[in-house]
C-alpha atoms as a PDB file:
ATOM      1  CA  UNK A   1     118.214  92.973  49.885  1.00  0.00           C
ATOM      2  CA  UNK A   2     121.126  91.933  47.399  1.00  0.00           C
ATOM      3  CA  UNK A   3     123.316  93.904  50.399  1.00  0.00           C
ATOM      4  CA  UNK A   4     122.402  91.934  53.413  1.00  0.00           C
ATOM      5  CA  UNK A   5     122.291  88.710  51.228  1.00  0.00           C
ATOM      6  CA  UNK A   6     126.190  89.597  50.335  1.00  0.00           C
ATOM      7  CA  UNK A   7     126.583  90.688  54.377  1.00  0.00           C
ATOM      8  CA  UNK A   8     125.470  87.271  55.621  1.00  0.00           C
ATOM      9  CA  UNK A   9     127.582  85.177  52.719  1.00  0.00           C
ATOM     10  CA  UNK A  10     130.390  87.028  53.979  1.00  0.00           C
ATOM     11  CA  UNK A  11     129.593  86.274  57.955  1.00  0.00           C
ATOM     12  CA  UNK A  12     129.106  82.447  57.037  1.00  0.00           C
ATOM     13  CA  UNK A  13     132.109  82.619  54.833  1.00  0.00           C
ATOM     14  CA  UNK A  14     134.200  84.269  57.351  1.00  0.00           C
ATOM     15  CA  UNK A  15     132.434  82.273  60.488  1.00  0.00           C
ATOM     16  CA  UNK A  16     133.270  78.455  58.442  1.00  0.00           C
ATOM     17  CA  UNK A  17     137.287  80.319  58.183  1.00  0.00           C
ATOM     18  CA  UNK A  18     136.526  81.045  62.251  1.00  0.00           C
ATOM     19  CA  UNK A  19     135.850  77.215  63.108  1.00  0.00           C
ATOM     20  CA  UNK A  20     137.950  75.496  60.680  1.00  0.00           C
ATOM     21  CA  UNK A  21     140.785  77.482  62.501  1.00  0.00           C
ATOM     22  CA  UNK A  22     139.295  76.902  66.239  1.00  0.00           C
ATOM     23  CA  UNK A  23     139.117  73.658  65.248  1.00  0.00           C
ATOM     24  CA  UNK A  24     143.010  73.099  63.845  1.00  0.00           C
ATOM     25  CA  UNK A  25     143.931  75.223  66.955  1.00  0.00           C
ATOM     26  CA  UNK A  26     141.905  72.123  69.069  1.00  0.00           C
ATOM     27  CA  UNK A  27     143.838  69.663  67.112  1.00  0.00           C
ATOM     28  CA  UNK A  28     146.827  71.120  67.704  1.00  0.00           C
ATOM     29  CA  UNK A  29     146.439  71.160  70.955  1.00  0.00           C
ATOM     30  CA  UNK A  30     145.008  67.447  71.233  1.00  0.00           C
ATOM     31  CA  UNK A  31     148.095  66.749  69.109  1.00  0.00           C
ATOM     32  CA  UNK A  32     150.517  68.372  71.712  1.00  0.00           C
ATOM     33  CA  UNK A  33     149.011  66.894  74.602  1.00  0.00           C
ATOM     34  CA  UNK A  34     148.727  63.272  73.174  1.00  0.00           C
ATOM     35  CA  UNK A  35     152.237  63.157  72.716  1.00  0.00           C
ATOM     36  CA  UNK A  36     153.188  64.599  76.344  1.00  0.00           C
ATOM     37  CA  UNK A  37     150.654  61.824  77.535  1.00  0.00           C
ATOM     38  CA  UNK A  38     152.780  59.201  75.325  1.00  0.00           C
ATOM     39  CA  UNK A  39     156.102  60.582  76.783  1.00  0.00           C
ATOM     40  CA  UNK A  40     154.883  61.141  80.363  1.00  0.00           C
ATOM     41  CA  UNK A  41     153.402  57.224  80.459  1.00  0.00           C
ATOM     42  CA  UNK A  42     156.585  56.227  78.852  1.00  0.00           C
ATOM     43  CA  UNK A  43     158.635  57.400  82.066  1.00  0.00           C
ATOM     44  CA  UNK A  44     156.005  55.968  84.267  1.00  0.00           C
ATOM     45  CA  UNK A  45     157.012  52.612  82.496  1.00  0.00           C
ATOM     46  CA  UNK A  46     160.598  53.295  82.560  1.00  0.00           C
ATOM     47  CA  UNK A  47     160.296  54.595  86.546  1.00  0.00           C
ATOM     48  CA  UNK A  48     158.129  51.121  87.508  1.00  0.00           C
ATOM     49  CA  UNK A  49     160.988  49.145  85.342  1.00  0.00           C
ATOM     50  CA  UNK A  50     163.402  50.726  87.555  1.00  0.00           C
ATOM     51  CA  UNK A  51     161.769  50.431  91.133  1.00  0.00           C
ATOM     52  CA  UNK A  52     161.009  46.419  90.337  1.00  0.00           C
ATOM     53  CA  UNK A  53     165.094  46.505  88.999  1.00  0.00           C
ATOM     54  CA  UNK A  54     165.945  47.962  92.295  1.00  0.00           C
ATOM     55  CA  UNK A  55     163.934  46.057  94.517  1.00  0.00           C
ATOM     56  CA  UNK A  56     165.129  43.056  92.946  1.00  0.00           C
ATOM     57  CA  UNK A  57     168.500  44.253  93.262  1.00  0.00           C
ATOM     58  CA  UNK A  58     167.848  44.656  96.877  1.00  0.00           C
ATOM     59  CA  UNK A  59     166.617  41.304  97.353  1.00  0.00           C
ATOM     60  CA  UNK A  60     169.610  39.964  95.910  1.00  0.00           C
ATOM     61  CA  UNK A  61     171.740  41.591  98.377  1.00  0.00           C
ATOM     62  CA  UNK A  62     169.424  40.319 100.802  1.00  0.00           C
ATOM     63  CA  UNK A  63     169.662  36.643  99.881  1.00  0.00           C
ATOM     64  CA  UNK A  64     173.725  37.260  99.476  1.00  0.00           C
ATOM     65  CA  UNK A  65     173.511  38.835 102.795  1.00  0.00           C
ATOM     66  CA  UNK A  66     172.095  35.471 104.165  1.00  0.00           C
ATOM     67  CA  UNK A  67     174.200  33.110 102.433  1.00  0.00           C
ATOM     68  CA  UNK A  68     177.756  34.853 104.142  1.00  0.00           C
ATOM     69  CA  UNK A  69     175.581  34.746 107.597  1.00  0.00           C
ATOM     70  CA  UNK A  70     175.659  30.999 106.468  1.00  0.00           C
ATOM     71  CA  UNK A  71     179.290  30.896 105.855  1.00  0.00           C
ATOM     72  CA  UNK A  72     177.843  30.012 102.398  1.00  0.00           C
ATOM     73  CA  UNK A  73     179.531  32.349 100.134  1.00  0.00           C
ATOM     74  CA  UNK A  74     183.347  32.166 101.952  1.00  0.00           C
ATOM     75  CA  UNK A  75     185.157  31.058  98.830  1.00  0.00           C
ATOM     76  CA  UNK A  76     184.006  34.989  97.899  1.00  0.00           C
ATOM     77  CA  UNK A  77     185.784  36.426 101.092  1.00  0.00           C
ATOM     78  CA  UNK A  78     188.916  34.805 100.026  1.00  0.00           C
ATOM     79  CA  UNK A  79     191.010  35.223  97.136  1.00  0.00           C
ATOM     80  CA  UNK A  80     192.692  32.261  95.081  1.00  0.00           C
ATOM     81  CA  UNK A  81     196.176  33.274  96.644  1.00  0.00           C
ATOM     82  CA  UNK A  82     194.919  32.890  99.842  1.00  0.00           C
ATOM     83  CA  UNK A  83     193.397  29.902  99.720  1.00  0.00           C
ATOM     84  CA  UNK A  84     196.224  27.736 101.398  1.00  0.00           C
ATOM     85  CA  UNK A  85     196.231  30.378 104.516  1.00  0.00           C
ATOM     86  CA  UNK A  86     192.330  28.981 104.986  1.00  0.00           C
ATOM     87  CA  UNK A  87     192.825  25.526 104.124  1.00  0.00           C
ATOM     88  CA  UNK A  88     190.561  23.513 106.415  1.00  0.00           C
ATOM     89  CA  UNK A  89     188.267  26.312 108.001  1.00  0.00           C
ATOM     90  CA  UNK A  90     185.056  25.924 106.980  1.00  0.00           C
ATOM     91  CA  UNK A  91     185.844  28.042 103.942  1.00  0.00           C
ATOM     92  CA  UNK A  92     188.022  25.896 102.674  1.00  0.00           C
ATOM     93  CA  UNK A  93     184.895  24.162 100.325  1.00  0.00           C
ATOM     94  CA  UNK A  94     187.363  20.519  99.936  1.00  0.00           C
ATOM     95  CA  UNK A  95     187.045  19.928 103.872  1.00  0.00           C
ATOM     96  CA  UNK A  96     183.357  20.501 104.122  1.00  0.00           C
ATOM     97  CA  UNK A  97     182.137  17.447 102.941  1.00  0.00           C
ATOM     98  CA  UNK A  98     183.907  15.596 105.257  1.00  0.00           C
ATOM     99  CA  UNK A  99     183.479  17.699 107.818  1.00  0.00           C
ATOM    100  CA  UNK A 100     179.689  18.694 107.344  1.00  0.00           C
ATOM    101  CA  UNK A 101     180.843  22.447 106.269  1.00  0.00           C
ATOM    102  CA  UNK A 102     179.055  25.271 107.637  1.00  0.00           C
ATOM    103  CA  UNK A 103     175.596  24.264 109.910  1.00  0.00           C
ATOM    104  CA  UNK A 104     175.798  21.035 108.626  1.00  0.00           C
ATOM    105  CA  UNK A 105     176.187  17.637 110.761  1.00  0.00           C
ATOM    106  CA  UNK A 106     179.172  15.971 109.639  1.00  0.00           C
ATOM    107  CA  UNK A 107     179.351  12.534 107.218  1.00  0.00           C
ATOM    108  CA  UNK A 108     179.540  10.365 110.147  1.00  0.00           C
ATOM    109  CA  UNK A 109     176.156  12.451 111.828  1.00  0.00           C
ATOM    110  CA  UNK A 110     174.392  12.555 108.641  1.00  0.00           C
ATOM    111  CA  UNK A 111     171.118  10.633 108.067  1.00  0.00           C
ATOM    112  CA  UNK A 112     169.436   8.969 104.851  1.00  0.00           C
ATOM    113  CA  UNK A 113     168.130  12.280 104.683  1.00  0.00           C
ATOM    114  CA  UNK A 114     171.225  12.876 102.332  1.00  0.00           C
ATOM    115  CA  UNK A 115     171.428  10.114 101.318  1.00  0.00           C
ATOM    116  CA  UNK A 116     168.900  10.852  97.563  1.00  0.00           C
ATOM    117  CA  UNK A 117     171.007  13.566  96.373  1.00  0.00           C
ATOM    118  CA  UNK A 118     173.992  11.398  96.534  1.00  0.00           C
ATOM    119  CA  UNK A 119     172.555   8.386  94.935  1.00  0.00           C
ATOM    120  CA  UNK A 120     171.202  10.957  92.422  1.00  0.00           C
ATOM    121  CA  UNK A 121     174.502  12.465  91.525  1.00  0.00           C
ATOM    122  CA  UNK A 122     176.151   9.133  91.058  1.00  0.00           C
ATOM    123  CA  UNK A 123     173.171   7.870  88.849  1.00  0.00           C
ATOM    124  CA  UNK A 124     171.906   5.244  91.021  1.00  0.00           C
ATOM    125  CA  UNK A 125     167.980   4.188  91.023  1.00  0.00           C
ATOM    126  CA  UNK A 126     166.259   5.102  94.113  1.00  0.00           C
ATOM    127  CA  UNK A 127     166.062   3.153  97.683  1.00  0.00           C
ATOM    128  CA  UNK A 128     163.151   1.444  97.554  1.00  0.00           C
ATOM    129  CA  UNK A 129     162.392   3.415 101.048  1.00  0.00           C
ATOM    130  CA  UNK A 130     161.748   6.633  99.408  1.00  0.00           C
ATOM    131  CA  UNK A 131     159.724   5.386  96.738  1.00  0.00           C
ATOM    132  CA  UNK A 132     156.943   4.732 100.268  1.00  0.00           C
ATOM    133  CA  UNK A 133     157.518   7.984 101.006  1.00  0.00           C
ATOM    134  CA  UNK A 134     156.349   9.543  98.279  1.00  0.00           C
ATOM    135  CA  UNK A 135     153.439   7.746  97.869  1.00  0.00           C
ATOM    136  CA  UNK A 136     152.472   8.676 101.570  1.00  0.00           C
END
């Protein structure tokens, strides 16, 4: 009796060593595989931080694409020294003003239409015109 009594302490004894070790060997594990789960959403972050970078990227060079169609973005074709060699094309950004510069009507074509952003820029009040068509 004093025999198995001492057989079974030992079995629980050795059986709580059994699952305190599964149980670190779990941890370990959960450990190990937390942290890959850390790192692994990490570089989903870093991969969806890239595609939006490089889509946005792309719809830069969209937008610049669109502005040389325009004849928008000339002044980057040409460098400073050869400025004088364009003077007057629509490149040359002094001459379209006067001349309505690329797709645009010239001054003497031009409506009140432009006329706002010019009052704007010289700081006058608004024509008393717009003022009904904002309200309509």
């Amino acid at each position: 009796m004093i025999r198995q009594r001492a057989r079974v302490k030992r079995g629980e004894l050795e059986l709580r060593q059994r699952r305190r070790q599964a149980a670190n060997a779990e941890r370990a594990d959960a450990d190990i595989r937390a942290r890959q789960a850390d790192e692994a959403g990490r570089r989903a972050r870093i991969a969806e931080q890239e595609a939006r970078r490089q889509h946005a990227e792309a719809q830069l060079g969209r937008e610049k694409a669109a502005l040389h169609e325009r004849g928008m973005a000339d002044d980057e074709l040409i460098a400073e020294s050869e400025r004088e060699r364009f003077a007057g094309t629509s490149a040359d950004s002094r001459s379209n003003w006067d001349r309505g510069g690329p797709g645009e009507p010239s001054q003497a074509t031009r409506t009140n239409a432009y006329q706002p952003g010019r009052h704007a820029r010289e700081g006058d009040e608004r024509l008393p015109e717009q003022d009904v068509s904002r309200r309509g």
